[in-house]
PDB file of N, CA and C in Angstrom:
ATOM      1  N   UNK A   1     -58.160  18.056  35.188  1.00  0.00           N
ATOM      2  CA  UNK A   1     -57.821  16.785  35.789  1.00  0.00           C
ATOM      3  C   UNK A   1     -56.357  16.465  35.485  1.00  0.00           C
ATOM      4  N   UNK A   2     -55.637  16.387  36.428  1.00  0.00           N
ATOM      5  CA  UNK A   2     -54.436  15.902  36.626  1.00  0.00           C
ATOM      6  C   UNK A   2     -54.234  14.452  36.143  1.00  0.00           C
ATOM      7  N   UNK A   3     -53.158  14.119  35.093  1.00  0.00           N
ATOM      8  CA  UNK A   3     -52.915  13.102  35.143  1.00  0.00           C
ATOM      9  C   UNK A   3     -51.428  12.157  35.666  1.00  0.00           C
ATOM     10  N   UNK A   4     -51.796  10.871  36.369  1.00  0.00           N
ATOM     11  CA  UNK A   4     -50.832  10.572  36.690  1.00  0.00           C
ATOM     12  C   UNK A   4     -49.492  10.396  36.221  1.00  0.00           C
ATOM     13  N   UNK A   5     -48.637  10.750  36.299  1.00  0.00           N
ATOM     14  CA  UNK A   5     -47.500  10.041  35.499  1.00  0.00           C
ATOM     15  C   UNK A   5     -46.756   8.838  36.796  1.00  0.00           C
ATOM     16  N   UNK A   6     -46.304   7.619  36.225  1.00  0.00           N
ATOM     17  CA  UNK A   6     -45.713   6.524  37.194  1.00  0.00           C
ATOM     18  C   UNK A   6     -44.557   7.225  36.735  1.00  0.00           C
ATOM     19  N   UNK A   7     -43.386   6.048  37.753  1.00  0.00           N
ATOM     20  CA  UNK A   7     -42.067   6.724  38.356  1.00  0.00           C
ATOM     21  C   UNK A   7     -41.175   6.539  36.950  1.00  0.00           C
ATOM     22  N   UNK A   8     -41.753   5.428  36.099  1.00  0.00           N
ATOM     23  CA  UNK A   8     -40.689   5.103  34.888  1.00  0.00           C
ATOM     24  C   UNK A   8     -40.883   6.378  33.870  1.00  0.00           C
ATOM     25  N   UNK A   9     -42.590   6.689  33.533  1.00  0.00           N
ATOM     26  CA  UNK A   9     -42.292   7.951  32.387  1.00  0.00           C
ATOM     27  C   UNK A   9     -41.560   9.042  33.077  1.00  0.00           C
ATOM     28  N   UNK A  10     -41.806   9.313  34.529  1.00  0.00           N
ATOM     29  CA  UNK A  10     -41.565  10.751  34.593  1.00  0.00           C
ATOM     30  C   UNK A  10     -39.971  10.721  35.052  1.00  0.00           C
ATOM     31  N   UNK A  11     -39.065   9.709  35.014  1.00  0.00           N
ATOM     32  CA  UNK A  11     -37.657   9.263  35.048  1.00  0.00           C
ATOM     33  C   UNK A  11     -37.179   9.772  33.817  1.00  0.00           C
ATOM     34  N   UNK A  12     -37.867   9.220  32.420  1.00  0.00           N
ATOM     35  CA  UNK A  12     -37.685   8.956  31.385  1.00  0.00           C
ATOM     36  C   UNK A  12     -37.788  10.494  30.829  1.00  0.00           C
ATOM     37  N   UNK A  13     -39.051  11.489  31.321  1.00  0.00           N
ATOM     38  CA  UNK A  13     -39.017  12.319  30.868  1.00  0.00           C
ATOM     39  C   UNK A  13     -37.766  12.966  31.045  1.00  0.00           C
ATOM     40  N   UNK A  14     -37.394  13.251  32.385  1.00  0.00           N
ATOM     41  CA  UNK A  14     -36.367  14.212  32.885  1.00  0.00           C
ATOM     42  C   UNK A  14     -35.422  13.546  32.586  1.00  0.00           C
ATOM     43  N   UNK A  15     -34.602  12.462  31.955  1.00  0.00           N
ATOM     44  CA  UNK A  15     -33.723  12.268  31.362  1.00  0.00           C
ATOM     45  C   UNK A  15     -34.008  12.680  29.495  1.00  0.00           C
ATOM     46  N   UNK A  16     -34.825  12.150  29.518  1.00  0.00           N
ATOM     47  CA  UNK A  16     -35.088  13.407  27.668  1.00  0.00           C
ATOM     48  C   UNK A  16     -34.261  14.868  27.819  1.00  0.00           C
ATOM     49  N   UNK A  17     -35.427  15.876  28.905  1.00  0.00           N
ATOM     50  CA  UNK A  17     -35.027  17.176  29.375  1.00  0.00           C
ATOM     51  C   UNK A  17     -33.512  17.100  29.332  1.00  0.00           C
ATOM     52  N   UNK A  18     -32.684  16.412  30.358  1.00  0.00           N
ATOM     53  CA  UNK A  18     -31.308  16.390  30.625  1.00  0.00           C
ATOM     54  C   UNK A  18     -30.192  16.612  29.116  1.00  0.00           C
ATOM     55  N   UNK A  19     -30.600  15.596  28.439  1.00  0.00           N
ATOM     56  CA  UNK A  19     -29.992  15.245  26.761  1.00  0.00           C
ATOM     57  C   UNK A  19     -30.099  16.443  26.213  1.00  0.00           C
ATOM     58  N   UNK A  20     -31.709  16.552  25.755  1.00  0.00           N
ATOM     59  CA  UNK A  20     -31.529  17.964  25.004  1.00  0.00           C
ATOM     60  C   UNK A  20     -31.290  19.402  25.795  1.00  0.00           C
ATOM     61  N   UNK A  21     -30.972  19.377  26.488  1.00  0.00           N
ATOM     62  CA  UNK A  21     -29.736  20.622  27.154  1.00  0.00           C
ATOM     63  C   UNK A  21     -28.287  20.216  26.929  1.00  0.00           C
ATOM     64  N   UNK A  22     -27.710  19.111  27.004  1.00  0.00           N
ATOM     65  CA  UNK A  22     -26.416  18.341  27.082  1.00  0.00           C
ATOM     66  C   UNK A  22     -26.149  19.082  25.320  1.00  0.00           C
ATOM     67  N   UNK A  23     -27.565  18.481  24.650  1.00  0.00           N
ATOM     68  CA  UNK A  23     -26.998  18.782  22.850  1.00  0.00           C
ATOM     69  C   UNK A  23     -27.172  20.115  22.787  1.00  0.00           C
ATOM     70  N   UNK A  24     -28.089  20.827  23.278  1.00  0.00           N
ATOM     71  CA  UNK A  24     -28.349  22.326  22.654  1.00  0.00           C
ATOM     72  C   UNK A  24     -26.870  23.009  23.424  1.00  0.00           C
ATOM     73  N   UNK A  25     -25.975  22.880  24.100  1.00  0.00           N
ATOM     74  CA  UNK A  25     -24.792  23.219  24.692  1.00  0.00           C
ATOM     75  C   UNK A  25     -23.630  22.957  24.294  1.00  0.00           C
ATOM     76  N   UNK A  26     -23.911  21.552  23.320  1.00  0.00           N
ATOM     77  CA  UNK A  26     -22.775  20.960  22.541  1.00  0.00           C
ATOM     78  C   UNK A  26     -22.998  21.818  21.514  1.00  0.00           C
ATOM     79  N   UNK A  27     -24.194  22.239  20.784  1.00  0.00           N
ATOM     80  CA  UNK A  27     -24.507  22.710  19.390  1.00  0.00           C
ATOM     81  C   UNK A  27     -23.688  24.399  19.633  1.00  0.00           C
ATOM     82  N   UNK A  28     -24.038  25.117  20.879  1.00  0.00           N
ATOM     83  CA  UNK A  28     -23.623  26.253  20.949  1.00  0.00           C
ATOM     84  C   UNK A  28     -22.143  26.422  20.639  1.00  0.00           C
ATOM     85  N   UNK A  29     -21.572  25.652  20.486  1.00  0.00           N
ATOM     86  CA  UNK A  29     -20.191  25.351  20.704  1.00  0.00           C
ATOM     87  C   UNK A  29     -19.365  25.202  19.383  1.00  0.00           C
ATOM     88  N   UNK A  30     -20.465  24.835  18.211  1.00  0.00           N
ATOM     89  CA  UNK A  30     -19.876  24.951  17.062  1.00  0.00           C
ATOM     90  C   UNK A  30     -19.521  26.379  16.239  1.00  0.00           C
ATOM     91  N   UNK A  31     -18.520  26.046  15.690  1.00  0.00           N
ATOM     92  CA  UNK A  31     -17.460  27.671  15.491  1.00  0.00           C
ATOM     93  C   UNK A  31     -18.924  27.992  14.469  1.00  0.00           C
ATOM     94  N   UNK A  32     -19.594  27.917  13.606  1.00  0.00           N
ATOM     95  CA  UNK A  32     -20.532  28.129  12.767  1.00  0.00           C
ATOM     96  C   UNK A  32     -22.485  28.584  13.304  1.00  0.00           C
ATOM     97  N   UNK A  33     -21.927  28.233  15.070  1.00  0.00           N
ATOM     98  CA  UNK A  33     -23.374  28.520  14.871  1.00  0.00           C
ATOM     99  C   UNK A  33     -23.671  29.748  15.457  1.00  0.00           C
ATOM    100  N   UNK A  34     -23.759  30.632  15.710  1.00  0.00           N
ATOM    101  CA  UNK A  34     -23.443  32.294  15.309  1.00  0.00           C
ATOM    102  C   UNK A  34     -24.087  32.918  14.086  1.00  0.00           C
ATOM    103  N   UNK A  35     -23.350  31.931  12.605  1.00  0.00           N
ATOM    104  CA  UNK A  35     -23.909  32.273  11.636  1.00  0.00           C
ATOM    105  C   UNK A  35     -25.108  31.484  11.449  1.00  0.00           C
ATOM    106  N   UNK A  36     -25.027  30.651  11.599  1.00  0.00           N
ATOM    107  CA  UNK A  36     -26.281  29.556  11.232  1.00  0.00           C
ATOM    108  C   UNK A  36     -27.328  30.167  11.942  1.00  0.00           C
ATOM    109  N   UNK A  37     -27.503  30.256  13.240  1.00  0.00           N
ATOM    110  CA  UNK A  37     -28.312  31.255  13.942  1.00  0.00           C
ATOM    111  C   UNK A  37     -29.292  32.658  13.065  1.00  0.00           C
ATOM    112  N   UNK A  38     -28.353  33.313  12.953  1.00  0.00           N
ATOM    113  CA  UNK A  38     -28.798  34.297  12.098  1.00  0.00           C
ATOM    114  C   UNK A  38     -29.363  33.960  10.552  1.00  0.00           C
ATOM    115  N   UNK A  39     -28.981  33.095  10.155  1.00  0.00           N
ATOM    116  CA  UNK A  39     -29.360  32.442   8.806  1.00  0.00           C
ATOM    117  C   UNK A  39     -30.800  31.520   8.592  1.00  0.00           C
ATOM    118  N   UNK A  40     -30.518  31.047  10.003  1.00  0.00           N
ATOM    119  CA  UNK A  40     -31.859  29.915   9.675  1.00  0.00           C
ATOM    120  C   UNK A  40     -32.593  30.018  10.829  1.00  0.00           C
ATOM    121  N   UNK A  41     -32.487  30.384  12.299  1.00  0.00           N
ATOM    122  CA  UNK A  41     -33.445  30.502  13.179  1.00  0.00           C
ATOM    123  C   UNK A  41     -32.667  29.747  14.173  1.00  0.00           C
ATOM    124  N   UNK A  42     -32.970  29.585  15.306  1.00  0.00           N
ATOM    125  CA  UNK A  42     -32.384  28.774  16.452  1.00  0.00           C
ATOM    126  C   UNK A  42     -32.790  27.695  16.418  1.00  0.00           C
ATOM    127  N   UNK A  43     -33.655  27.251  15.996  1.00  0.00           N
ATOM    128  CA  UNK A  43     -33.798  25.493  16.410  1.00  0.00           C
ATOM    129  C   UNK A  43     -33.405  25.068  15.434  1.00  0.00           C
ATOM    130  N   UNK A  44     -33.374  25.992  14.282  1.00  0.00           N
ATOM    131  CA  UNK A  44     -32.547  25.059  12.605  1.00  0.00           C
ATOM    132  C   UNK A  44     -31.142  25.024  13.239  1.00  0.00           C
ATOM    133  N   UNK A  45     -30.337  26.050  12.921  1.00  0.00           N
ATOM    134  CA  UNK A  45     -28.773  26.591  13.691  1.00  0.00           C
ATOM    135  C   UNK A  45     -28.742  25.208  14.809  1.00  0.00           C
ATOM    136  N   UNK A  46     -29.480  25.036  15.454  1.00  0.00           N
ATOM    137  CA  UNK A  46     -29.010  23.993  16.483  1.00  0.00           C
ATOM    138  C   UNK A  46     -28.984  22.813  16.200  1.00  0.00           C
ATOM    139  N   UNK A  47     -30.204  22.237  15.242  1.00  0.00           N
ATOM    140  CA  UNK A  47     -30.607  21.019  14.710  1.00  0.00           C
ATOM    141  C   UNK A  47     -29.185  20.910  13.505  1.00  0.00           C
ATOM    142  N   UNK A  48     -28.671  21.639  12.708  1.00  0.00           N
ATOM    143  CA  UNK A  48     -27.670  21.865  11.749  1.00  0.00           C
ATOM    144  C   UNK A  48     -26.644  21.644  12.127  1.00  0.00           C
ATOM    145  N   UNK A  49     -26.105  22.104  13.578  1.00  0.00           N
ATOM    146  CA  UNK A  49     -24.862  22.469  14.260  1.00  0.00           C
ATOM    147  C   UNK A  49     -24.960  21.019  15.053  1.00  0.00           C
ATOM    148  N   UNK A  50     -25.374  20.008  15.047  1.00  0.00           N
ATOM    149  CA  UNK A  50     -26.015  18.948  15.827  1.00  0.00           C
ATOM    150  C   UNK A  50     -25.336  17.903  15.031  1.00  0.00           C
ATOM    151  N   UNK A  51     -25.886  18.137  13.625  1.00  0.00           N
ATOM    152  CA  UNK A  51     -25.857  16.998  12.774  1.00  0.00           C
ATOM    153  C   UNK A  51     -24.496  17.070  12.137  1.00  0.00           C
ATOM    154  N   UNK A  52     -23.856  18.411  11.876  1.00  0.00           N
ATOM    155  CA  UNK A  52     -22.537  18.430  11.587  1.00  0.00           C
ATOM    156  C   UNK A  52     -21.660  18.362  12.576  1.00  0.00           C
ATOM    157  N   UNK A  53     -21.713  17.998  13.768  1.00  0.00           N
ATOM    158  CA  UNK A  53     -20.821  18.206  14.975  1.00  0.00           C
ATOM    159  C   UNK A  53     -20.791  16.241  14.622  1.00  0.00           C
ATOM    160  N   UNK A  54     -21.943  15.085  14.718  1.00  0.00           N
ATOM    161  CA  UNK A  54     -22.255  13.805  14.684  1.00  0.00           C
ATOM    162  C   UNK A  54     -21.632  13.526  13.483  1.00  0.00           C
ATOM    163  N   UNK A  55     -21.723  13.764  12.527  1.00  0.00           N
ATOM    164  CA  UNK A  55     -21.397  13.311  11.016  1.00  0.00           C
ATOM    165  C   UNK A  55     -19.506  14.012  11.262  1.00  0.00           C
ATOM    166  N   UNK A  56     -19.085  14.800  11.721  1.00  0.00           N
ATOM    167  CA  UNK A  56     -17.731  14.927  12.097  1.00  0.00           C
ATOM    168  C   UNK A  56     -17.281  13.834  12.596  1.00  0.00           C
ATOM    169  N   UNK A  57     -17.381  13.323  14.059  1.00  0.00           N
ATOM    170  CA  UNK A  57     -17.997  12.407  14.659  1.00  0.00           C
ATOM    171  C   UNK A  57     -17.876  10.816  14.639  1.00  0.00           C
ATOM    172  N   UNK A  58     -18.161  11.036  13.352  1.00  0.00           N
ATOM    173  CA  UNK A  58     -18.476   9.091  12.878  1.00  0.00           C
ATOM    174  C   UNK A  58     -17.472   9.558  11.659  1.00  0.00           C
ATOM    175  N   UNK A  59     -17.254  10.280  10.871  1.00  0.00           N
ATOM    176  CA  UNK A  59     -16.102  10.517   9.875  1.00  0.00           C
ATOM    177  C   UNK A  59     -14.691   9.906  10.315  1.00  0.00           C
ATOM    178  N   UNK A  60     -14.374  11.278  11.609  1.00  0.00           N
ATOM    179  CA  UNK A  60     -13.403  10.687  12.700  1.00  0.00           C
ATOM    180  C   UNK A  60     -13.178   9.333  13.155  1.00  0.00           C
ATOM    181  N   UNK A  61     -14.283   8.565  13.837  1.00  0.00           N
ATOM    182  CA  UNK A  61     -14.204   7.601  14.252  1.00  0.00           C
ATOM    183  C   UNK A  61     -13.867   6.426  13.359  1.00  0.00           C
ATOM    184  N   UNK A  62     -13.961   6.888  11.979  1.00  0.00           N
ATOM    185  CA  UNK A  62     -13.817   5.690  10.729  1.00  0.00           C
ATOM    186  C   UNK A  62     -12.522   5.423  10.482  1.00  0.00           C
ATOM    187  N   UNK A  63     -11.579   6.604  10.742  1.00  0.00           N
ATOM    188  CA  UNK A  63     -10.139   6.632  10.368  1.00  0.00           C
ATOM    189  C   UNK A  63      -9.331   5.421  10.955  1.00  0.00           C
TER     190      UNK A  63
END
């Protein structure tokens, strides 16, 4: 049985989808994740490369 989704979740979903491609593309991008990759697995390496790209980020933005 199929369930419905209305027009707001399934908006909501495919903007989720959209983001986490936007971040997993930003994450690829860090000079470190190559190694991190090989070190910890791809969704760590990405989740890692994520949080140090943000915490750069707001460091920067404090100056």
């Amino acid at each position: 049985m199929k369930k419905e989704l209305n027009h707001a979740d399934y908006i909501s979903k495919e903007l989720a989808k959209k983001y986490n491609k936007e971040q997993h593309e930003k994450a690829k991008t860090h000079p470190k994740f190559e190694h991190l990759k090989s070190e910890l697995g791809k969704k760590q390496a990405i989740d890692t490369a994520l949080h140090d790209l943000n915490i750069g980020n707001s460091e920067r933005s404090m100056k």
